[in-house]
Protein backbone atom coordinates (compact mmCIF):
# COMPACT_ATOMS: atom_id res chain seq x y z
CA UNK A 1 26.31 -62.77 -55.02
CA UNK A 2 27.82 -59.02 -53.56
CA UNK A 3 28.49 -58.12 -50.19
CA UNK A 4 26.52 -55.18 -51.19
CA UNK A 5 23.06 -54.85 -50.90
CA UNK A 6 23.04 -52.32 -53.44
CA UNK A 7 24.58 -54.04 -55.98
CA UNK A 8 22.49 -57.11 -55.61
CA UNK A 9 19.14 -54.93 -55.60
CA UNK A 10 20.93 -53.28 -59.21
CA UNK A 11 21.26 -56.87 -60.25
CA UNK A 12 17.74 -57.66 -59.69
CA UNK A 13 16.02 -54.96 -61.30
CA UNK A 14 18.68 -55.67 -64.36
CA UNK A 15 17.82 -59.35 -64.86
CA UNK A 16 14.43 -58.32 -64.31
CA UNK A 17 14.61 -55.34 -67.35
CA UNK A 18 16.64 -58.00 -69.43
CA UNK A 19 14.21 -60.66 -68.63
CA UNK A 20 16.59 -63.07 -67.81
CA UNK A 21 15.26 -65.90 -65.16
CA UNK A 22 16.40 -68.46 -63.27
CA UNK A 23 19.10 -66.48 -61.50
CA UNK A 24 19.31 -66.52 -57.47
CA UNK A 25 20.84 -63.31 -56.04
CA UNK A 26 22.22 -63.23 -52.42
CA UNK A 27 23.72 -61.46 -50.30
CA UNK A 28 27.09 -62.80 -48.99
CA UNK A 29 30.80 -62.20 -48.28
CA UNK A 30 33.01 -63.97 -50.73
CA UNK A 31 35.14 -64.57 -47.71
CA UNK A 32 32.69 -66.68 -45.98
CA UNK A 33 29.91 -68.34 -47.78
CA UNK A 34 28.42 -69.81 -45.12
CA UNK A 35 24.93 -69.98 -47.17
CA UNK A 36 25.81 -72.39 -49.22
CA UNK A 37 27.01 -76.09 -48.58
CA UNK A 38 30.43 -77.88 -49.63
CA UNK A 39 30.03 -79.21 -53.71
CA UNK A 40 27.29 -77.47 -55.08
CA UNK A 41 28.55 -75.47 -58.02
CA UNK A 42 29.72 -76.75 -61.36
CA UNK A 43 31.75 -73.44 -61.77
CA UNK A 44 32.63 -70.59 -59.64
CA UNK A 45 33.89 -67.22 -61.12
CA UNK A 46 34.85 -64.02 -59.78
CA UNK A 47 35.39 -61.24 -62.20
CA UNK A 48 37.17 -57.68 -60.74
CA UNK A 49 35.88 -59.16 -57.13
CA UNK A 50 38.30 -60.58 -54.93
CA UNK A 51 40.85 -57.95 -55.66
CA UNK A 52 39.21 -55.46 -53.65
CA UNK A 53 39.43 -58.11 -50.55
CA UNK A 54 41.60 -58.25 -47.23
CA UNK A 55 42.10 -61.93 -47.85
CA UNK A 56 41.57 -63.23 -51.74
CA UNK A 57 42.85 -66.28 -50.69
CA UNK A 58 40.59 -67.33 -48.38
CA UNK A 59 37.68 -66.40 -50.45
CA UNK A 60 39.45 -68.70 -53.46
CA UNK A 61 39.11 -71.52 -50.68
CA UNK A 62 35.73 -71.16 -49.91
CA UNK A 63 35.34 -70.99 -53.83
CA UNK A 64 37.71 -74.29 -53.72
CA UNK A 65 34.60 -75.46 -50.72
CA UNK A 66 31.72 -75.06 -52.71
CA UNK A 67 32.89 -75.74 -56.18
CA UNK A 68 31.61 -79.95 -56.77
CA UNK A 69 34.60 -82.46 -57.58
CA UNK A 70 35.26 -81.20 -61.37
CA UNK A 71 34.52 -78.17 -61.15
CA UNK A 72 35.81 -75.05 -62.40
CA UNK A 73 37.04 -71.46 -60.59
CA UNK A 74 37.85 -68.69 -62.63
CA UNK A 75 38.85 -65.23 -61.10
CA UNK A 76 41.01 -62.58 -62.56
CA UNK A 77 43.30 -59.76 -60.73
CA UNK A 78 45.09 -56.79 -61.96
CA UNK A 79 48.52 -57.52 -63.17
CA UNK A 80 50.78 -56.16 -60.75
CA UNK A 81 53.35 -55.72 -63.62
CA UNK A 82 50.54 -53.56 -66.02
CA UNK A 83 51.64 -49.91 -66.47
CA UNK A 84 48.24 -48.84 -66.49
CA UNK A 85 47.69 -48.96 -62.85
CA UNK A 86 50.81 -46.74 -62.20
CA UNK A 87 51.46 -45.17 -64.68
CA UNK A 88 48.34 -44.68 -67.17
CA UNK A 89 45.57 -44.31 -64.55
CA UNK A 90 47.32 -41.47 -63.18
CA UNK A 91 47.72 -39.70 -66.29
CA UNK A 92 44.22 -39.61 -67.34
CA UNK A 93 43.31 -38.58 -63.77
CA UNK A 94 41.60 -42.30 -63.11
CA UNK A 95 41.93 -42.64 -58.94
CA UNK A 96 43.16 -46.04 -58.22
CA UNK A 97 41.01 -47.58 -55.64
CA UNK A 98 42.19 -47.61 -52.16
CA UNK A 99 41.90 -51.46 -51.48
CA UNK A 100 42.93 -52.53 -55.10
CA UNK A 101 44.88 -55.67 -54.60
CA UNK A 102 47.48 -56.48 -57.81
CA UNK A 103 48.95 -59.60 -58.68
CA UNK A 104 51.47 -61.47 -60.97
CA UNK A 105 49.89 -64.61 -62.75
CA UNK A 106 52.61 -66.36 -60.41
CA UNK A 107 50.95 -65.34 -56.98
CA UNK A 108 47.01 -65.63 -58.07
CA UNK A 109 48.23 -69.58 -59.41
CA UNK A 110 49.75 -69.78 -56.21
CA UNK A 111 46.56 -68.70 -54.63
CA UNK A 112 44.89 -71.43 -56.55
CA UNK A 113 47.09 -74.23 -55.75
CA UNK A 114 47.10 -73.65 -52.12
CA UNK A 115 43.33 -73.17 -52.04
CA UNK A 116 43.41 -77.03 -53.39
CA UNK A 117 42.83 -76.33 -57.27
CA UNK A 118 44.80 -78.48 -59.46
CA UNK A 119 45.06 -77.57 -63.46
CA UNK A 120 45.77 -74.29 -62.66
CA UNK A 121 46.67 -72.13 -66.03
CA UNK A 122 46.24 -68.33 -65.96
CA UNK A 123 46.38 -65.87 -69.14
CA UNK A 124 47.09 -61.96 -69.41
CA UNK A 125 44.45 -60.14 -71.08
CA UNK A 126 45.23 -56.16 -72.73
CA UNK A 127 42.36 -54.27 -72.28
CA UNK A 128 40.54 -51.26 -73.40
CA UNK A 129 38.56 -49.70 -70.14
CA UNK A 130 35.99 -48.19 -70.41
CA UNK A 131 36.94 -45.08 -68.12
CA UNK A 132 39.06 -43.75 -70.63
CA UNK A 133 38.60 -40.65 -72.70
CA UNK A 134 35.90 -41.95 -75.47
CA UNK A 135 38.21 -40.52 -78.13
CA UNK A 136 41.43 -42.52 -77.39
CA UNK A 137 39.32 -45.98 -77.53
CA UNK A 138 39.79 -46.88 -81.04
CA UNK A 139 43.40 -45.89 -80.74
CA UNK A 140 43.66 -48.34 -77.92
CA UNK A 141 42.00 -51.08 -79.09
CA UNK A 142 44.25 -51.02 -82.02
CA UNK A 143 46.91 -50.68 -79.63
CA UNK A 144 45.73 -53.85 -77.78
CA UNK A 145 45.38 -56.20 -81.08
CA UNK A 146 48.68 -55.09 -82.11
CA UNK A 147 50.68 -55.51 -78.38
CA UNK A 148 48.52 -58.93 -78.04
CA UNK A 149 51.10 -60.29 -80.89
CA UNK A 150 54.68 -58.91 -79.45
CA UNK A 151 56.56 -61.33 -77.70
CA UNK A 152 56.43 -60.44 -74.51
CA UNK A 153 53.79 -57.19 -74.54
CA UNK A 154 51.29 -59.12 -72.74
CA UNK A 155 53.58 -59.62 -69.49
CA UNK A 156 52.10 -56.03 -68.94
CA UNK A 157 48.70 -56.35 -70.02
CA UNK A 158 46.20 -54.72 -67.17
CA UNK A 159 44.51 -58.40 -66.14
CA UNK A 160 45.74 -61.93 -65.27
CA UNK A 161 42.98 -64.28 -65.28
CA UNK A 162 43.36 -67.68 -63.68
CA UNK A 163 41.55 -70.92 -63.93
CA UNK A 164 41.36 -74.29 -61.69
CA UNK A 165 39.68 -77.57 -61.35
CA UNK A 166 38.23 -78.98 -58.66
């Protein structure tokens, strides 16, 4: 599902390529999924999605809406606290996106629990993107492994991903 008819037309022609059936692939606005009924997903995830929305909460409760009784959300944000979005980005001449929302693991729980979620954990993940300079990658995945294991390095790791039941 994209808001984009672009993207979902990519999608196609990828699963297609990749021969991978089975998949459905609609249009909608993760804000309002008025295609689909209440209860009829076992999981619903949202990966580098609703952080480009006016309103991530309300698309978390429509996720909350058609997620069945059990089921699992997972979305992820970029960590307000991560350097790289002020400070790194910049450097390497990476434009921020306009509408990027950022988040502490605090607010996108919070998100979660007022959508209805209960069992709500979230997680910082270091990353290596992909848009940097292809030399500096093994330099930063080391730097990753290593900054995963120092007490408190991952309180600025670039994404907090969340989880919740249903």
């Amino acid at each position: 599902m994209d808001v984009s008819t672009e993207a979902i037309e990519l999608a196609r022609e990828r699963a297609q390529r990749l021969e991978v059936g089975g998949l459905r692939f609609t249009v909608q606005d993760a804000e309002n999924l008025e295609g689909f009924e209440d209860g009829v997903f076992d999981a619903v995830f949202s990966l580098s999605c609703l952080r480009y929305l006016r309103d991530p909460s309300k698309a978390m409760g429509e996720g909350y809406r058609v997620a069945k009784p059990g089921g699992r959300f997972v979305v992820d944000f970029p960590n307000k606290s991560s350097p790289w979005f002020s400070l790194v980005k910049p450097l390497f001449g990476i434009k921020l996106h306009i509408h990027d929302n950022r988040f502490s693991g605090q607010e996108v729980a919070d998100f979660m629990v007022d959508a209805g979620f209960t069992d709500v954990r979230t997680t910082k993940l270091l990353f290596t993107p992909r848009k940097l300079p292809g030399p500096l990658l093994p330099v930063f995945k080391i730097i990753d492994r290593v900054c995963e294991r120092i007490p408190g390095a991952k309180e600025l790791a670039g994404i907090v991903m969340c989880v919740g039941t249903k």
